[in-house]
C-alpha atoms as a PDB file:
ATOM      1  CA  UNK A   1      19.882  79.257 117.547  1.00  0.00           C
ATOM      2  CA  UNK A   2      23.415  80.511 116.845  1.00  0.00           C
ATOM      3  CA  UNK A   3      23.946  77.906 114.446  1.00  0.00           C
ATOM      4  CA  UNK A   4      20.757  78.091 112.331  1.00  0.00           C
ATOM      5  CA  UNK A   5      22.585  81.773 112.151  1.00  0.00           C
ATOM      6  CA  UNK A   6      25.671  81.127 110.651  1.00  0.00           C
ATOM      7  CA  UNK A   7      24.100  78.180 108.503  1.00  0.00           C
ATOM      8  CA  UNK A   8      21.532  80.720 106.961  1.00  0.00           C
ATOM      9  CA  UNK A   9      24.685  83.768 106.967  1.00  0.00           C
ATOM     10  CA  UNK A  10      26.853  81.050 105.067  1.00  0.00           C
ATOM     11  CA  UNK A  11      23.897  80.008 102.367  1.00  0.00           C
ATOM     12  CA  UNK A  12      23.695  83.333 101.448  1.00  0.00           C
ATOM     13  CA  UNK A  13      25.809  84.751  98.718  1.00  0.00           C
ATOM     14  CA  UNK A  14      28.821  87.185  99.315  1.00  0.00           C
ATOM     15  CA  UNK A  15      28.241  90.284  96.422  1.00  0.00           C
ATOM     16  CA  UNK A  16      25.530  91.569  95.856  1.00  0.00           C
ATOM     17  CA  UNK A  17      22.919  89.308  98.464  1.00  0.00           C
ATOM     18  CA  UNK A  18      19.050  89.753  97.358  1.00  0.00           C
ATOM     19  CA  UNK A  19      17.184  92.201  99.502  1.00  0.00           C
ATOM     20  CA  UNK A  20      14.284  90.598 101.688  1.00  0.00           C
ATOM     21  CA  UNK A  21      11.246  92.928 101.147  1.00  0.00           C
ATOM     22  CA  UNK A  22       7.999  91.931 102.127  1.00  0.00           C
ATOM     23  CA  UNK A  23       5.527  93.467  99.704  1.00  0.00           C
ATOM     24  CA  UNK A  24       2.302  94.969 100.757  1.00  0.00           C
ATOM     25  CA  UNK A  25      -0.407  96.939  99.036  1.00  0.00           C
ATOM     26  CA  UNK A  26       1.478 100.277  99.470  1.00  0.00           C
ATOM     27  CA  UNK A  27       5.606  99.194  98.819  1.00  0.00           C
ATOM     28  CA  UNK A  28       5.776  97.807  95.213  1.00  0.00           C
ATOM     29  CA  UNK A  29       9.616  96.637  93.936  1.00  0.00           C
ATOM     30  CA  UNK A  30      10.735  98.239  90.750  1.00  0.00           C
ATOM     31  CA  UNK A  31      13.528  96.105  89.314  1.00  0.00           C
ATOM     32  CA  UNK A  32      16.215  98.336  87.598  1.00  0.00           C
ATOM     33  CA  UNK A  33      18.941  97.938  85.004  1.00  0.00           C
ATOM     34  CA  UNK A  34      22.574  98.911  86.017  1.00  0.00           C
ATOM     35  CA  UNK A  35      24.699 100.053  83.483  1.00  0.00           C
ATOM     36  CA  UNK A  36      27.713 102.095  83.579  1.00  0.00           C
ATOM     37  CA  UNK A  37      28.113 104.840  80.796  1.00  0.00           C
ATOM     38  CA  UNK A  38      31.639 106.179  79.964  1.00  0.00           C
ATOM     39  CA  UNK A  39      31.819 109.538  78.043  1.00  0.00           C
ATOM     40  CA  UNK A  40      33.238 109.702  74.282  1.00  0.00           C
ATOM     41  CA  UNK A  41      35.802 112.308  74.282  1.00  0.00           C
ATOM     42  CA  UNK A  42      34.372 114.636  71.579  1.00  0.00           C
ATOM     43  CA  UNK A  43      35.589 118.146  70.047  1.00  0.00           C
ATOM     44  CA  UNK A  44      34.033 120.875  68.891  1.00  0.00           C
ATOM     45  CA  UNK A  45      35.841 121.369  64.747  1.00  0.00           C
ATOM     46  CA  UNK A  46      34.846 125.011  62.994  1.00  0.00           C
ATOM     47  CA  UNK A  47      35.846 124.045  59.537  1.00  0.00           C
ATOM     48  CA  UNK A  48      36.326 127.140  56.832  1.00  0.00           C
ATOM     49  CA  UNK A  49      36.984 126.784  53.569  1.00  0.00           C
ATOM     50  CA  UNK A  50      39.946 128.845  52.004  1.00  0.00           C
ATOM     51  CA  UNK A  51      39.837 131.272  55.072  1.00  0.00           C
ATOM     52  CA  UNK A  52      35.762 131.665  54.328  1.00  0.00           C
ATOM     53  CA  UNK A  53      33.628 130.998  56.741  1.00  0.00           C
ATOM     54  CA  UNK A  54      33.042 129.047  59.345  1.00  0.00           C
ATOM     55  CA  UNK A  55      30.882 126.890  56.649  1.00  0.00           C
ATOM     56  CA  UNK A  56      29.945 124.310  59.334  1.00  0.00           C
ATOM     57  CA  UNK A  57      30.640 123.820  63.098  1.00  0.00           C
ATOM     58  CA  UNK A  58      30.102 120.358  64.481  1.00  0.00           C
ATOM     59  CA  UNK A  59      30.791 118.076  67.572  1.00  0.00           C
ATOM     60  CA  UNK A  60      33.325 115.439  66.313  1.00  0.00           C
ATOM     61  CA  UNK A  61      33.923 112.040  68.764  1.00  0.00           C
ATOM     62  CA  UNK A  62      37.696 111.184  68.854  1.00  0.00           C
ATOM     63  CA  UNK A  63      38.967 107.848  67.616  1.00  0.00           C
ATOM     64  CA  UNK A  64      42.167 105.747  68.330  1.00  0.00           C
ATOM     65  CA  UNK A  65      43.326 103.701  70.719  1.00  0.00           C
ATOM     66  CA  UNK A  66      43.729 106.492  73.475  1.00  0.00           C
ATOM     67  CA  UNK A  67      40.602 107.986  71.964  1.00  0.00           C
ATOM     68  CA  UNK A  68      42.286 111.245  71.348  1.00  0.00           C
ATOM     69  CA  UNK A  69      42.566 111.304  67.244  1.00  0.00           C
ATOM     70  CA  UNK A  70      40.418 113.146  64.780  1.00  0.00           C
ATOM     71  CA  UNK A  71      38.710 111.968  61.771  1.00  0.00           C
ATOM     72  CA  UNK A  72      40.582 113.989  59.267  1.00  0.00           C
ATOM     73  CA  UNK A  73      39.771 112.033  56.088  1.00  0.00           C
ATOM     74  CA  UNK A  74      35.935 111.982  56.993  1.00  0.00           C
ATOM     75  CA  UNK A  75      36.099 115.515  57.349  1.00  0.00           C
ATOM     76  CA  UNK A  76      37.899 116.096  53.907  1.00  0.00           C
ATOM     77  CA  UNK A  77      35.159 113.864  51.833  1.00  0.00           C
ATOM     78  CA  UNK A  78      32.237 115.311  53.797  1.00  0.00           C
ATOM     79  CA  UNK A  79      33.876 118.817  52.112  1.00  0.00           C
ATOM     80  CA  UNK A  80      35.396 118.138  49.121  1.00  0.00           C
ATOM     81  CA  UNK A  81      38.699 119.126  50.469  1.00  0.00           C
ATOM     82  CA  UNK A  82      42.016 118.025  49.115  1.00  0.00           C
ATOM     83  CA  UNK A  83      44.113 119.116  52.012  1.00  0.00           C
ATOM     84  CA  UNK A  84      43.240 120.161  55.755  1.00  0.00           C
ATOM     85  CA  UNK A  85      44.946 123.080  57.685  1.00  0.00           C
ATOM     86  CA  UNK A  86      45.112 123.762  61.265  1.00  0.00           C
ATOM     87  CA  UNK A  87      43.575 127.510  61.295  1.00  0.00           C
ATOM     88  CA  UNK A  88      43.986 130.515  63.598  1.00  0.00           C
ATOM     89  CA  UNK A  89      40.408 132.321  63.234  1.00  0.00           C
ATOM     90  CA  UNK A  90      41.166 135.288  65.124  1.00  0.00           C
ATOM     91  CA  UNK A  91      44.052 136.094  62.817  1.00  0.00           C
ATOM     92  CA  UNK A  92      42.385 134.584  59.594  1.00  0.00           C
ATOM     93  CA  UNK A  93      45.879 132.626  58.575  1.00  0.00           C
ATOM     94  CA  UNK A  94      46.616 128.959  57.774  1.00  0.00           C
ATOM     95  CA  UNK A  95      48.993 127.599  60.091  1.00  0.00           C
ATOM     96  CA  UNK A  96      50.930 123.911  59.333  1.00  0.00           C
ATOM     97  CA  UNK A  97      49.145 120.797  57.398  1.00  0.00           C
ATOM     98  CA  UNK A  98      46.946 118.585  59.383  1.00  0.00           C
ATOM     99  CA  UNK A  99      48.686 115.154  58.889  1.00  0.00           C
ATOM    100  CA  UNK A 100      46.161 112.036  58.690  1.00  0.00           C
ATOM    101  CA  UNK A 101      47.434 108.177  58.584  1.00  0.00           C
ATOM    102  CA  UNK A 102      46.866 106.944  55.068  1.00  0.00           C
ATOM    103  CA  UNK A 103      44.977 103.512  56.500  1.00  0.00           C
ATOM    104  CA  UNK A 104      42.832 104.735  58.934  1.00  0.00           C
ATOM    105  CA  UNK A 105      42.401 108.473  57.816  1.00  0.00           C
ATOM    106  CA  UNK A 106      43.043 109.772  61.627  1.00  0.00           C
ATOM    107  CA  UNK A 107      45.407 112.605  62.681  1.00  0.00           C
ATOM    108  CA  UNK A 108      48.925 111.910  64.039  1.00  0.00           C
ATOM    109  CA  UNK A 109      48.635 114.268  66.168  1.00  0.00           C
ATOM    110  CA  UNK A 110      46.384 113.918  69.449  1.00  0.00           C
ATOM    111  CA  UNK A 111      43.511 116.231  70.625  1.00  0.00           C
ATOM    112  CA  UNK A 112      42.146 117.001  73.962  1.00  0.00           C
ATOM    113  CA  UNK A 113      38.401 116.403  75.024  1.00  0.00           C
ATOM    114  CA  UNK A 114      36.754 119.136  74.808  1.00  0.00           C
ATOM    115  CA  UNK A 115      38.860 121.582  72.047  1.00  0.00           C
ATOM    116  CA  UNK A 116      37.873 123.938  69.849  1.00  0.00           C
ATOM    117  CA  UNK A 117      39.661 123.054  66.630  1.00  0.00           C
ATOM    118  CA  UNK A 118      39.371 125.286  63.352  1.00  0.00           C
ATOM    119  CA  UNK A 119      40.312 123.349  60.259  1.00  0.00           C
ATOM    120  CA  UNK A 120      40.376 125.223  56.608  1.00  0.00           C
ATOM    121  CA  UNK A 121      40.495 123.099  53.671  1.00  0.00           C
ATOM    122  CA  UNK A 122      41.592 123.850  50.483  1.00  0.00           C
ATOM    123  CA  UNK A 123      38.936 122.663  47.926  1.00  0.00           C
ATOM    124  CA  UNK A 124      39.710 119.964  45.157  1.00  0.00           C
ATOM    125  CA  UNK A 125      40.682 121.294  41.853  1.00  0.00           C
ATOM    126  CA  UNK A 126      37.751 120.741  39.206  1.00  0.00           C
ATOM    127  CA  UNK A 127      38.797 118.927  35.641  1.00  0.00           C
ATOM    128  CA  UNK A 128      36.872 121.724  33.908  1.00  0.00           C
ATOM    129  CA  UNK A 129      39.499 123.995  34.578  1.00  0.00           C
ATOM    130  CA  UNK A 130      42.168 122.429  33.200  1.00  0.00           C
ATOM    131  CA  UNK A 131      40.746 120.647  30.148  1.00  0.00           C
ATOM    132  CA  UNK A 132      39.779 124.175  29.509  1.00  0.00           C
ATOM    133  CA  UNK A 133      43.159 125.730  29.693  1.00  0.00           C
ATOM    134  CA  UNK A 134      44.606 122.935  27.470  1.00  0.00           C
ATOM    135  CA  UNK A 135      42.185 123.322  25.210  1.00  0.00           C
ATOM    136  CA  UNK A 136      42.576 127.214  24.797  1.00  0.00           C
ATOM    137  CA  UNK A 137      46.422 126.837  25.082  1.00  0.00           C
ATOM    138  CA  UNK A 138      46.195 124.057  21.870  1.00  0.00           C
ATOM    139  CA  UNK A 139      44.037 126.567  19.929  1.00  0.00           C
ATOM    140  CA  UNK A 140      46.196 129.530  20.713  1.00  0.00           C
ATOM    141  CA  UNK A 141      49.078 127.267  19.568  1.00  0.00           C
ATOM    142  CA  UNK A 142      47.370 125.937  16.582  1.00  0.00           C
ATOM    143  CA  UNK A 143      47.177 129.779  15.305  1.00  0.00           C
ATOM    144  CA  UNK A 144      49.953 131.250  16.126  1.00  0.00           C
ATOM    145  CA  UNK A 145      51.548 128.461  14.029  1.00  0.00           C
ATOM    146  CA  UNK A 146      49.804 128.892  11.632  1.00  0.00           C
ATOM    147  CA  UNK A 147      50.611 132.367  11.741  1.00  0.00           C
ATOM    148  CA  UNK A 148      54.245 131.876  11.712  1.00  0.00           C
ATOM    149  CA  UNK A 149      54.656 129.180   9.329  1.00  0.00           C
ATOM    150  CA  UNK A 150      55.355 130.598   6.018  1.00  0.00           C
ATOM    151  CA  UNK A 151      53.296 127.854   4.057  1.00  0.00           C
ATOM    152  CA  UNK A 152      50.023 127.637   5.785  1.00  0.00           C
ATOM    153  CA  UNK A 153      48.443 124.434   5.369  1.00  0.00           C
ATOM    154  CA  UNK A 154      45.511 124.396   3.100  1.00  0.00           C
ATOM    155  CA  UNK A 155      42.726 124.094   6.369  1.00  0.00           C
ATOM    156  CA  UNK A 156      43.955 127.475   7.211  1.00  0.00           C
ATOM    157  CA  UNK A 157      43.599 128.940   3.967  1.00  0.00           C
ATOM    158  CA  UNK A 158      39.995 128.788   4.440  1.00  0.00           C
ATOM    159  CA  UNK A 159      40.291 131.370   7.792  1.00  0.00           C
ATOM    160  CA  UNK A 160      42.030 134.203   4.946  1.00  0.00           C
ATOM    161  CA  UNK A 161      45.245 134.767   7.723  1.00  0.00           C
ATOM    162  CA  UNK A 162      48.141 134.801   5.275  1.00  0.00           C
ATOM    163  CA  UNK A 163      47.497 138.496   5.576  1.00  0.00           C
ATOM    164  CA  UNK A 164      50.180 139.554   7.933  1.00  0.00           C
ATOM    165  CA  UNK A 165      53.264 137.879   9.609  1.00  0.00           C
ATOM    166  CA  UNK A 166      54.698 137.831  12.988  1.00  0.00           C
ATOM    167  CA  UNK A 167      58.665 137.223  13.257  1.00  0.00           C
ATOM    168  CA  UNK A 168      59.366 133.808  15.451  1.00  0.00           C
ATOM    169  CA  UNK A 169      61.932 135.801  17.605  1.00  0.00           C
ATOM    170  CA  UNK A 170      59.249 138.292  19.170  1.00  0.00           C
ATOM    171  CA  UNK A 171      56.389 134.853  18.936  1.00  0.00           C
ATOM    172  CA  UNK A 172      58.965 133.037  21.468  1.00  0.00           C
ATOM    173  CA  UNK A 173      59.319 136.282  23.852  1.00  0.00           C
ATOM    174  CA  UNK A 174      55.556 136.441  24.111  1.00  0.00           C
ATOM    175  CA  UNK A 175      55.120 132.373  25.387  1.00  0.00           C
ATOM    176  CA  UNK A 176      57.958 133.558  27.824  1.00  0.00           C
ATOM    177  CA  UNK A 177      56.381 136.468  29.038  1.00  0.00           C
ATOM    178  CA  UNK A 178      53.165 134.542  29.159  1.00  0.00           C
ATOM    179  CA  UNK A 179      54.267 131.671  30.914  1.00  0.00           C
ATOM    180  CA  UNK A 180      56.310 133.877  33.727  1.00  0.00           C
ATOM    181  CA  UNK A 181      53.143 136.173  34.478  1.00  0.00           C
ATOM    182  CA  UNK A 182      51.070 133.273  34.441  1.00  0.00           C
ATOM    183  CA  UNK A 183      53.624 131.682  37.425  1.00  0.00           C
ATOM    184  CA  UNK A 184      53.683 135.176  39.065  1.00  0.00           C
ATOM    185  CA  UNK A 185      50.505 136.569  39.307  1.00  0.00           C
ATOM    186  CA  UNK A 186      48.481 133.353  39.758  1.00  0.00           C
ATOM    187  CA  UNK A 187      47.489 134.763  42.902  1.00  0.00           C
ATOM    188  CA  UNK A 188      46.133 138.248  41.491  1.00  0.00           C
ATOM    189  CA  UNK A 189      44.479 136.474  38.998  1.00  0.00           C
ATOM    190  CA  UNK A 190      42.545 133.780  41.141  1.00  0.00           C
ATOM    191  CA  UNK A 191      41.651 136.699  43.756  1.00  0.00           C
ATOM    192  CA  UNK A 192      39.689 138.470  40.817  1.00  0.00           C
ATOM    193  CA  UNK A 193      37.949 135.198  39.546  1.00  0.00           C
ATOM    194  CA  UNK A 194      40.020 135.149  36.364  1.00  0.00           C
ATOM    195  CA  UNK A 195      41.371 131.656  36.885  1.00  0.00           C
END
């Protein structure tokens, strides 16, 4: 009998042996799946836009090999943004550049699971803008030259502005006084809409 024991102990397999159940009318066997989940180390990104906002809050998985680097580049397309700062919301300031590799679009720097991260981006520049701007600045050009010149060409003969005359001298201080407020007060002008 001992050796029917260890012949039937031996057939049977090491890991993971089969259960003997004996089914009735009341025990039924449910076969179940194993499988092992692992969590995706996510953060939580409040994302403002020129110190605005927040204009969106979202979960964001990390990517990388250590599975500990943002998505910056999907997070500037998704928002139109040209550049991505790290941002201190209780203080309302822009801190330093997020940096992003230029293949795979992730940050340099790692993140934790589980942060709070607030981004502000600064928006891409629209071409209406500056086509506009050139196009005033060649018009303003165009008459002040012909303003200046002291044979106006025949085109401008039609608009009657031989009338008066404006010394070159003071012309040249007011593109250099243009030009430096323009440089200066860029900020004052963009915080009342004006540019």
């Amino acid at each position: 009998m001992a050796e029917v024991k260890e012949e039937q102990e031996e057939s049977s397999p090491l890991l993971n042996p089969e259960p003997r159940t004996e089914i009735t009318s009341s025990t039924t066997t449910v076969n179940r799946s194993r499988s092992v989940r692992t969590k995706v180390p996510e953060v939580e990104v409040k994302v403002y836009r020129q110190g605005k906002g927040p204009i969106a809050e979202f979960k964001s998985s990390l990517g990388g090999w250590d599975q500990d680097q943002l998505e910056v580049r999907d997070i500037m397309e998704q928002y139109g943004f040209k550049s991505l700062y790290a941002f201190n919301s209780t203080t309302c300031t822009r801190a330093v550049p997020i940096r992003f590799h230029p293949k795979n679009g992730r940050s340099l720097l790692p993140y934790r699971d589980g942060s709070v991260i607030c981004v502000d981006g600064q928006p891409k520049d629209s071409l209406i803008n500056p086509i506009t701007r050139i196009v005033v600045g060649i018009v303003l050009i165009t008459i002040l030259i012909t303003v200046v010149v002291t044979e106006s060409p025949t085109w401008a003969e039609k608009f009657n502005m031989k009338g008066f005359r404006i010394p070159p001298w003071l012309l040249t201080c007011a593109v250099i006084v243009f030009i430096r407020m323009r440089k200066r007060t860029k900020d004052f002008l963009q915080k009342r809409g004006w540019c």
